[in-house]
C-alpha atoms as a PDB file:
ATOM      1  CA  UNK A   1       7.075 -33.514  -7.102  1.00  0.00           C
ATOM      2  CA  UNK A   2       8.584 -32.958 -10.738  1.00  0.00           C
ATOM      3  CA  UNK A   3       5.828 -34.707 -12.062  1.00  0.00           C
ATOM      4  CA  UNK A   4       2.440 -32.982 -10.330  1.00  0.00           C
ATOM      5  CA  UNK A   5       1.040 -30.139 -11.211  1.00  0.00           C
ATOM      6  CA  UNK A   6       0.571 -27.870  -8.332  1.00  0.00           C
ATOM      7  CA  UNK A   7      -1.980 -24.468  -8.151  1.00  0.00           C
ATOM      8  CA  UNK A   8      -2.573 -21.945  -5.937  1.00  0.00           C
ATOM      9  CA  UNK A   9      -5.692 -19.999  -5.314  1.00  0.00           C
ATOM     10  CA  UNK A  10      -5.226 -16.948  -3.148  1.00  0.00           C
ATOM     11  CA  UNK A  11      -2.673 -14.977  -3.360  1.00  0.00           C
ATOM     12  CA  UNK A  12      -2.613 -12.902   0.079  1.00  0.00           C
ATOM     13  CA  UNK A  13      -0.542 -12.650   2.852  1.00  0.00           C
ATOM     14  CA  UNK A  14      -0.722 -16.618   3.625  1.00  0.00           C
ATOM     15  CA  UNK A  15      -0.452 -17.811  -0.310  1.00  0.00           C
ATOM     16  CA  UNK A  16       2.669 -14.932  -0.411  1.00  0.00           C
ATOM     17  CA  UNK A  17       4.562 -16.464   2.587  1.00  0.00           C
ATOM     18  CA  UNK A  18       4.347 -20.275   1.400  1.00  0.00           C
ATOM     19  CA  UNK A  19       5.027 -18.928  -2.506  1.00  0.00           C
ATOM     20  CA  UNK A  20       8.339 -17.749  -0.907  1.00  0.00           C
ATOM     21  CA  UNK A  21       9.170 -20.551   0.372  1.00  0.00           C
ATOM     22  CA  UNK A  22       8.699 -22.981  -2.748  1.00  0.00           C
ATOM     23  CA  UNK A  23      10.767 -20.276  -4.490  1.00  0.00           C
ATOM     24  CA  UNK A  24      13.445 -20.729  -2.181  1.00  0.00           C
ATOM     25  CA  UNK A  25      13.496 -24.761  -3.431  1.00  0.00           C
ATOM     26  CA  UNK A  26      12.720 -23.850  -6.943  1.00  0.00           C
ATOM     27  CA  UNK A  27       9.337 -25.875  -6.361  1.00  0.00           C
ATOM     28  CA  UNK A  28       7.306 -25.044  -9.439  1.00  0.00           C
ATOM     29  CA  UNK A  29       3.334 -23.660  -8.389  1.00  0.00           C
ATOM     30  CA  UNK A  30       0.910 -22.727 -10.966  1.00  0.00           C
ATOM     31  CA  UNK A  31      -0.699 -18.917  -9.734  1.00  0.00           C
ATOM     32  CA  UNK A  32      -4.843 -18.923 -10.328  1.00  0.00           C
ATOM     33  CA  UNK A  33      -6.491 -15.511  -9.752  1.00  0.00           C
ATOM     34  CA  UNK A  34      -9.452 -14.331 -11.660  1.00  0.00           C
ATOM     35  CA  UNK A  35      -7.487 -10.664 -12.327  1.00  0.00           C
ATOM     36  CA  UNK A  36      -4.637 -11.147 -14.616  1.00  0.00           C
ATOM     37  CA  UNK A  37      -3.493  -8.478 -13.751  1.00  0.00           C
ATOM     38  CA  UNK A  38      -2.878  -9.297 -10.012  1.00  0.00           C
ATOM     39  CA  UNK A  39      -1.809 -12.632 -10.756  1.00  0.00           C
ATOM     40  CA  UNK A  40       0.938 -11.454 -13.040  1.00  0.00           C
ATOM     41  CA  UNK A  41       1.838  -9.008 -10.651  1.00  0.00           C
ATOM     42  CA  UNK A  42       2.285 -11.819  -8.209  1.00  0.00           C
ATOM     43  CA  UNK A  43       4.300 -14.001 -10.003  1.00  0.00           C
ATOM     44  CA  UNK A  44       6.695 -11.127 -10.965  1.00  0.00           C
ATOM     45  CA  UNK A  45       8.168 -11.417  -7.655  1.00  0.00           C
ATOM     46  CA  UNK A  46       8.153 -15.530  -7.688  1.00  0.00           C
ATOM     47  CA  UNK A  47      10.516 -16.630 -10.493  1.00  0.00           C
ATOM     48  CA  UNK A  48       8.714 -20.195  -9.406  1.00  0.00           C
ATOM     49  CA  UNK A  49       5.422 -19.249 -10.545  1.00  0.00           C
ATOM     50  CA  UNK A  50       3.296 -19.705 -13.662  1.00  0.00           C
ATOM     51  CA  UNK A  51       0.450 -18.131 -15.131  1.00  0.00           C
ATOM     52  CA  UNK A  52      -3.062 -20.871 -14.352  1.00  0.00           C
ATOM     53  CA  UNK A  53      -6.250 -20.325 -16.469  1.00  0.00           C
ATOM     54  CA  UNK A  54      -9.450 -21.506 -15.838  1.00  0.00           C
ATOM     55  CA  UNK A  55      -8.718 -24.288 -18.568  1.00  0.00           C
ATOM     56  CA  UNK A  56      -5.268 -25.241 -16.559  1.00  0.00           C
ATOM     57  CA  UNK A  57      -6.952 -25.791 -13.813  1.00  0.00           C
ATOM     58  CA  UNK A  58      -8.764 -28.807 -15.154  1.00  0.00           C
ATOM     59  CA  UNK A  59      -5.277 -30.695 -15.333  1.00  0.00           C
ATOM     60  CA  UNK A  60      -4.144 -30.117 -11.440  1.00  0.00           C
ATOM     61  CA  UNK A  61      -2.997 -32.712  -9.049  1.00  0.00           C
ATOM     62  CA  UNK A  62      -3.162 -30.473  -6.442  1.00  0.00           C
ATOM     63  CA  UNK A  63      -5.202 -27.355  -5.587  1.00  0.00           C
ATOM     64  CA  UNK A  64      -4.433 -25.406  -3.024  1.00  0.00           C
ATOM     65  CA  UNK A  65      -6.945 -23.033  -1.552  1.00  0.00           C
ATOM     66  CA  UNK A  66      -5.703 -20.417   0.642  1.00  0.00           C
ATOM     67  CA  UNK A  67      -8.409 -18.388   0.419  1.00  0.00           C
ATOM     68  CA  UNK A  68     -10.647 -16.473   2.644  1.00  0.00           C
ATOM     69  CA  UNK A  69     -13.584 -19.046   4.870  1.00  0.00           C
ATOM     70  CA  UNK A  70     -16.006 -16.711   2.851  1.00  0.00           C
ATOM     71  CA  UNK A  71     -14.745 -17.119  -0.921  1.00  0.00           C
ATOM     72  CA  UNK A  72     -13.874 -20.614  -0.652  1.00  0.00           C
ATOM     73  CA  UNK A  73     -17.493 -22.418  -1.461  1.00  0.00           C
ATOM     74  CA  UNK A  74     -18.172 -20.160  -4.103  1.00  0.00           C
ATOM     75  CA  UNK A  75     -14.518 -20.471  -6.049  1.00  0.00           C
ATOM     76  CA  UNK A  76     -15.276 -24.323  -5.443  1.00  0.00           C
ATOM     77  CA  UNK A  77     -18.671 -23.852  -7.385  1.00  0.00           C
ATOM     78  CA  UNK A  78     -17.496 -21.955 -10.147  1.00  0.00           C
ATOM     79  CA  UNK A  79     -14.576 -24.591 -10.888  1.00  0.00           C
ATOM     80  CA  UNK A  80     -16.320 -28.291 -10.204  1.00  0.00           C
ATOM     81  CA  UNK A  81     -19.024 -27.513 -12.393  1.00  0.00           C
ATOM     82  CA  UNK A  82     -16.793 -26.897 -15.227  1.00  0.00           C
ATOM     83  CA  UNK A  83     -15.690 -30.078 -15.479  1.00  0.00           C
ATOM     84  CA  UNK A  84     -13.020 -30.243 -13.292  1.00  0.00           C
ATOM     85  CA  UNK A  85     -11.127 -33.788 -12.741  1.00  0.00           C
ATOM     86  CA  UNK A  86     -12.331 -35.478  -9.689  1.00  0.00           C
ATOM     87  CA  UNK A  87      -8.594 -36.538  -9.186  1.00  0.00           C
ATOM     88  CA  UNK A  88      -7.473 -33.283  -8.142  1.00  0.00           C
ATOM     89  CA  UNK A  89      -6.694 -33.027  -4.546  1.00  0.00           C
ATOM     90  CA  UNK A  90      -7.993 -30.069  -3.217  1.00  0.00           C
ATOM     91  CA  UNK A  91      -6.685 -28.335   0.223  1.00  0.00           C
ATOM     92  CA  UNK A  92      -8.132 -26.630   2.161  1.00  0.00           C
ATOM     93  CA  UNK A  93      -6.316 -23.884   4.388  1.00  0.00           C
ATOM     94  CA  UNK A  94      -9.226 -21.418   5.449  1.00  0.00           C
ATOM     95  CA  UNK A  95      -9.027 -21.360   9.273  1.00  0.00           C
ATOM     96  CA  UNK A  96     -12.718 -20.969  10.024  1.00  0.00           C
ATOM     97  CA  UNK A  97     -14.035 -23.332   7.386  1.00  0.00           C
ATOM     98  CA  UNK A  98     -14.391 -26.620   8.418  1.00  0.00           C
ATOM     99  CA  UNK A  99     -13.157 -29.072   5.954  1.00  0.00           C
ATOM    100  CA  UNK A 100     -15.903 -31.755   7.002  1.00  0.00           C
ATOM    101  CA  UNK A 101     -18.202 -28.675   5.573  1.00  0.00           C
ATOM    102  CA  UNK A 102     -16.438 -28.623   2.041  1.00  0.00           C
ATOM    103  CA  UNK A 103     -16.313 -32.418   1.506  1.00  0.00           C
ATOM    104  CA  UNK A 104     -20.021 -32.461   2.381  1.00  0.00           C
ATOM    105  CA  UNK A 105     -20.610 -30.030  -0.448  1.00  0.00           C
ATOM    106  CA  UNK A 106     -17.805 -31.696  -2.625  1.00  0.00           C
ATOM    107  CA  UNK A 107     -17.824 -35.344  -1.716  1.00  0.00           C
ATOM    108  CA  UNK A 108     -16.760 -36.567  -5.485  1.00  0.00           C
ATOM    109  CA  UNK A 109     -13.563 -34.681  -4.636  1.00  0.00           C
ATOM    110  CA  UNK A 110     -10.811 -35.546  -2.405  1.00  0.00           C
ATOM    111  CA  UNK A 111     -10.631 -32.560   0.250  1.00  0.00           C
ATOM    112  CA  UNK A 112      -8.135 -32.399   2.834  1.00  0.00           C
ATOM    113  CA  UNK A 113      -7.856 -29.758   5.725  1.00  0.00           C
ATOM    114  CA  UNK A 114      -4.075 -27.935   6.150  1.00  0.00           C
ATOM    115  CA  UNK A 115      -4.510 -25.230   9.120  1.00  0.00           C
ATOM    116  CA  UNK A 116      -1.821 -22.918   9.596  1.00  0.00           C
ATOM    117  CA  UNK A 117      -1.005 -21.908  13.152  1.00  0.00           C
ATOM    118  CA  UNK A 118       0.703 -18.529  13.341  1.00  0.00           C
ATOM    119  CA  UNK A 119       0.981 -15.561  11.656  1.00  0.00           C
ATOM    120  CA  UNK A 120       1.471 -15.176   7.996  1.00  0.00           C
ATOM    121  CA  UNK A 121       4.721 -12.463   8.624  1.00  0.00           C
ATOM    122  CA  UNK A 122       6.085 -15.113  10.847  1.00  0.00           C
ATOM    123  CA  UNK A 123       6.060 -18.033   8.109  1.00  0.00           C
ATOM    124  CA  UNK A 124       7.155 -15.935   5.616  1.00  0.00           C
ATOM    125  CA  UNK A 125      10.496 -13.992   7.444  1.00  0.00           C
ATOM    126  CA  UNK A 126      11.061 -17.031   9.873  1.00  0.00           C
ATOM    127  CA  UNK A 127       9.959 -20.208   7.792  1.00  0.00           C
ATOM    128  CA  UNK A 128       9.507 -23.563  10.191  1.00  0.00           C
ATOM    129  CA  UNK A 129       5.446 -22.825  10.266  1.00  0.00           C
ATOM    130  CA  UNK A 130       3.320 -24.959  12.133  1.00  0.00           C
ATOM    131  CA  UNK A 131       0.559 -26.890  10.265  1.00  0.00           C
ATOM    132  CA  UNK A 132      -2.685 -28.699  11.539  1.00  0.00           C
ATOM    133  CA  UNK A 133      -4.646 -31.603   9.838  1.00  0.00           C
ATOM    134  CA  UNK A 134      -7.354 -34.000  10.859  1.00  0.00           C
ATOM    135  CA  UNK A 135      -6.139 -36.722   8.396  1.00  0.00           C
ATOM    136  CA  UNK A 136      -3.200 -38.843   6.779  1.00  0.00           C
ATOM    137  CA  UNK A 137      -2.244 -37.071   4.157  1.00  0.00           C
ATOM    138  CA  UNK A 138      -0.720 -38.393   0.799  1.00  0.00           C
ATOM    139  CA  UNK A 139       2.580 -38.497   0.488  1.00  0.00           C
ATOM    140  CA  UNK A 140       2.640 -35.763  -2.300  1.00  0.00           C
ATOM    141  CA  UNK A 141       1.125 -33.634  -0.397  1.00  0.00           C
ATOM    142  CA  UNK A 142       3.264 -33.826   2.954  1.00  0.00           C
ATOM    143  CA  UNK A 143       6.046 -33.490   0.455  1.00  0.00           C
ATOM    144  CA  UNK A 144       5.092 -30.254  -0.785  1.00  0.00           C
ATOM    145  CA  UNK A 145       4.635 -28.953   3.079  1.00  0.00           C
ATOM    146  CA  UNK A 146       7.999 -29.755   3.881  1.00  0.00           C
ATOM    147  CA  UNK A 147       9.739 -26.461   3.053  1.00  0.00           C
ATOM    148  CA  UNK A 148       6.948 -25.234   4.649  1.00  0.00           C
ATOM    149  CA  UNK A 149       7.235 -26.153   8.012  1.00  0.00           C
ATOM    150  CA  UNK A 150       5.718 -29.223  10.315  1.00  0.00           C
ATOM    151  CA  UNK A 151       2.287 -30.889   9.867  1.00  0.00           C
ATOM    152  CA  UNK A 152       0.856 -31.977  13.171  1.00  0.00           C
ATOM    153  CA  UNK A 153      -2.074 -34.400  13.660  1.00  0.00           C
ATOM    154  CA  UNK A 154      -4.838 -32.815  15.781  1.00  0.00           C
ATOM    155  CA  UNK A 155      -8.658 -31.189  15.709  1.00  0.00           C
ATOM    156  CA  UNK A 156      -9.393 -27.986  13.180  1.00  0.00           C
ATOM    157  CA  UNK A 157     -11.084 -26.665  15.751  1.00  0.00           C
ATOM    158  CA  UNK A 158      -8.534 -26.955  18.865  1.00  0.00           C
ATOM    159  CA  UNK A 159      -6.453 -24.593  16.107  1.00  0.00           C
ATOM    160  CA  UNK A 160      -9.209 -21.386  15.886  1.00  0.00           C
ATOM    161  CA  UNK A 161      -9.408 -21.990  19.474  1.00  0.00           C
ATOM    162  CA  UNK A 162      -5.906 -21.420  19.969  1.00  0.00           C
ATOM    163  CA  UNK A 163      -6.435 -18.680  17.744  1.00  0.00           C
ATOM    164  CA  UNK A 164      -9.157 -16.658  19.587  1.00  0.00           C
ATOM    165  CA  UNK A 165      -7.327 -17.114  22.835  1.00  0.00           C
ATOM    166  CA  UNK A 166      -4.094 -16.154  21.766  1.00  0.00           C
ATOM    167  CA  UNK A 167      -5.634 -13.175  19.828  1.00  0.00           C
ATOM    168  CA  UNK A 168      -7.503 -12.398  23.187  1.00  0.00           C
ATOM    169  CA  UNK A 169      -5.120 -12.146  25.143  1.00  0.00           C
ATOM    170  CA  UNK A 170      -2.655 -10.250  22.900  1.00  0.00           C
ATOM    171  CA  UNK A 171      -5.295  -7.633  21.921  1.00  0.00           C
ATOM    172  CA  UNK A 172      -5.732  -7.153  25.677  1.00  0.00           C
ATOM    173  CA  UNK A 173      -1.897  -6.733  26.414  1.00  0.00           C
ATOM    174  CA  UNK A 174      -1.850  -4.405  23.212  1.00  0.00           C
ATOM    175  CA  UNK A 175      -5.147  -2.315  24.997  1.00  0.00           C
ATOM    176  CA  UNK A 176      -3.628  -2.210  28.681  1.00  0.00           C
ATOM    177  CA  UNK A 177      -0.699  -1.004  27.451  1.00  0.00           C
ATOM    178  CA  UNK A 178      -2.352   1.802  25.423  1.00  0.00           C
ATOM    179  CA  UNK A 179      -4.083   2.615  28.281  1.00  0.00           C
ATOM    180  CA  UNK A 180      -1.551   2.826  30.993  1.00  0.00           C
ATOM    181  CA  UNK A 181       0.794   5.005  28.373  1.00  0.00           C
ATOM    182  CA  UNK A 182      -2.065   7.681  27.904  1.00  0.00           C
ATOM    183  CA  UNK A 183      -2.518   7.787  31.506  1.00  0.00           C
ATOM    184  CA  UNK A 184       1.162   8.408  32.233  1.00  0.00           C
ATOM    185  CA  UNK A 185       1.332  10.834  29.467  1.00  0.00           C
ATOM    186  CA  UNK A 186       4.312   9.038  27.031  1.00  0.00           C
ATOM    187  CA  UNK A 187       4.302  10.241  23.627  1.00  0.00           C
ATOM    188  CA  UNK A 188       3.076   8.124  20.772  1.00  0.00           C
ATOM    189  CA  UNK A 189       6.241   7.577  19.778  1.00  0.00           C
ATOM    190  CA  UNK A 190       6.822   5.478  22.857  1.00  0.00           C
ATOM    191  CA  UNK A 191       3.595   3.677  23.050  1.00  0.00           C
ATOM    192  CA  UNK A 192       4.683   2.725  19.245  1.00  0.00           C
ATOM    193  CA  UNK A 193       7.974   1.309  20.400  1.00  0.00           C
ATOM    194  CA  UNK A 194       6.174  -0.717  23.023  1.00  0.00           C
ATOM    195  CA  UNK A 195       3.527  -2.519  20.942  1.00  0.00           C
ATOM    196  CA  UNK A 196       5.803  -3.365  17.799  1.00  0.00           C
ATOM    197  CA  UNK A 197       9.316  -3.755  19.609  1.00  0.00           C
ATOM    198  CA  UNK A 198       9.443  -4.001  23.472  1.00  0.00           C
ATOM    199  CA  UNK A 199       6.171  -6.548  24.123  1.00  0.00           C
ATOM    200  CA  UNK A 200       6.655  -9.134  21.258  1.00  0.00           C
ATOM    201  CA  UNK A 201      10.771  -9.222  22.053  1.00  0.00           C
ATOM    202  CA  UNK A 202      10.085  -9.953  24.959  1.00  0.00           C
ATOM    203  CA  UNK A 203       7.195 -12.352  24.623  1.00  0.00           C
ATOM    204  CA  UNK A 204       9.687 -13.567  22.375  1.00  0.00           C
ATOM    205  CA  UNK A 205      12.880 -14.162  24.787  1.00  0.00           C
ATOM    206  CA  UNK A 206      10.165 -15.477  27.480  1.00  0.00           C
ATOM    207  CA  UNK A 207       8.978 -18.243  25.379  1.00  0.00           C
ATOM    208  CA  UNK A 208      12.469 -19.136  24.297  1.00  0.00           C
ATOM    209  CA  UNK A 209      13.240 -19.500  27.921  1.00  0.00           C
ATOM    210  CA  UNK A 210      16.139 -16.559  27.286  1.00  0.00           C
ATOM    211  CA  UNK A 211      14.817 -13.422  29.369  1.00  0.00           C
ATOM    212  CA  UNK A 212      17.095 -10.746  31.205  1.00  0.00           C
ATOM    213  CA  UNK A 213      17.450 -10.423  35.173  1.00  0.00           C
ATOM    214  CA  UNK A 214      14.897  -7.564  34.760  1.00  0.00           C
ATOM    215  CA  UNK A 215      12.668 -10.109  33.243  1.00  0.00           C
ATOM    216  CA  UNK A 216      12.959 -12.844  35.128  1.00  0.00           C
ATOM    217  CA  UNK A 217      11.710 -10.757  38.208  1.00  0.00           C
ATOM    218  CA  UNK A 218       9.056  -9.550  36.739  1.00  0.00           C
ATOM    219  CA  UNK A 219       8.056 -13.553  36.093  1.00  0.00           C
ATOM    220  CA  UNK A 220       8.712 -14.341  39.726  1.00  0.00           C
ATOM    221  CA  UNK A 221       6.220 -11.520  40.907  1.00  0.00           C
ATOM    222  CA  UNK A 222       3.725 -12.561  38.727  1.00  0.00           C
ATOM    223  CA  UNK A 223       3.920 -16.067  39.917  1.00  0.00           C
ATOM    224  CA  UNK A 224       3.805 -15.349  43.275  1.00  0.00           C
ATOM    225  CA  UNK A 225       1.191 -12.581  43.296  1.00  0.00           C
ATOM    226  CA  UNK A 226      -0.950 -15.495  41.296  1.00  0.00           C
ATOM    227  CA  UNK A 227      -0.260 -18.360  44.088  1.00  0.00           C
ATOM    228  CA  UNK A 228      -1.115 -15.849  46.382  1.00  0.00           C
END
């Protein structure tokens, strides 16, 4: 790793969490943003980081691109036609973008696909994300994922379809809840302290196989209401 240059493009709540991280084991990432301004700003709070131009970027090992599905082709565009080395590996970490779809457009570049499953405030507080790719990866590259978490082996798409039905289903539990609050008349207040505390502790504890009695009955009746 001492040796390889390393960029980021995007610096959002995803680029943030895994900029903490490589902080955390001094791992050295050069910052690319087309605002100087924002990209200082963002390496202010990551002693780790460094200043990229559009020149640097020309002399990257790695890229990677954890940027929106929407900006991606068009960043890509602007870069490879300036004479970018076709060395650099780029990665690509926009959930609804199918790498196959970039290395069609790019295929004098080598392109890999890095999904991240979870939420961005997750990686960042907790660490120990969970990563997706379709490929073998080179070593350099799983090596710079390691503070990051665990890369798993699977389908892009089984990940936004874990995504959409987890999302689903939350959203729902978030809307029910609203719903049954109003009609029982709780203050806001309450309602608050039920979407952002009560329901992810204890989806939480229930996952970690750690729930209360008053849980744990709750399960039961569920289960048997369903068998029913």
């Amino acid at each position: 790793m001492k040796n390889l240059k390393v960029g980021l493009a995007g610096i959002g709540k995803l680029g943030s969490a895994m900029m903490a991280h490589w902080n955390a084991e001094n791992i050295q990432i050069g910052v690319y943003h087309p605002s100087r301004t924002k990209a200082d700003q963002f390496i202010q709070r990551f002693p780790n980081g460094y200043l990229l131009t559009e020149q640097d970027l020309r002399e990257l090992d790695i890229l990677i691109l954890a940027l929106p599905a929407g900006k991606m082709m068009p960043f890509m565009d602007s870069i490879t036609i300036d004479g970018l080395s076709s060395s650099v590996i780029f990665i690509n970490m926009a959930t609804a973008l199918p790498t196959k779809i970039v290395y069609e457009r790019f295929p004098d570049y080598n392109v890999y696909g890095i999904k991240y499953m979870g939420h961005s405030r997750d990686l960042l507080e907790k660490g120990n994300g969970l990563f997706i790719t379709e490929t073998n990866l080179p070593d350099q590259v799983r090596e710079l994922y390691e503070p990051l978490g665990k890369i798993i082996k699977d389908q892009e798409e089984r990940l936004v379809e874990i995504n959409k039905l987890a999302t689903y289903y939350a959203v729902k539990t978030a809307v029910e809840i609203e719903k049954e609050f109003s009609k029982k008349g709780y203050p806001p207040a309450y309602l608050k302290r039920a979407l952002t505390s009560l329901a992810p502790e204890v989806i939480r504890s229930y996952s970690e196989g750690n729930l209360g009695h008053f849980g744990q009955e709750i399960v039961r009746e569920i289960r048997e209401k369903d068998a029913d």
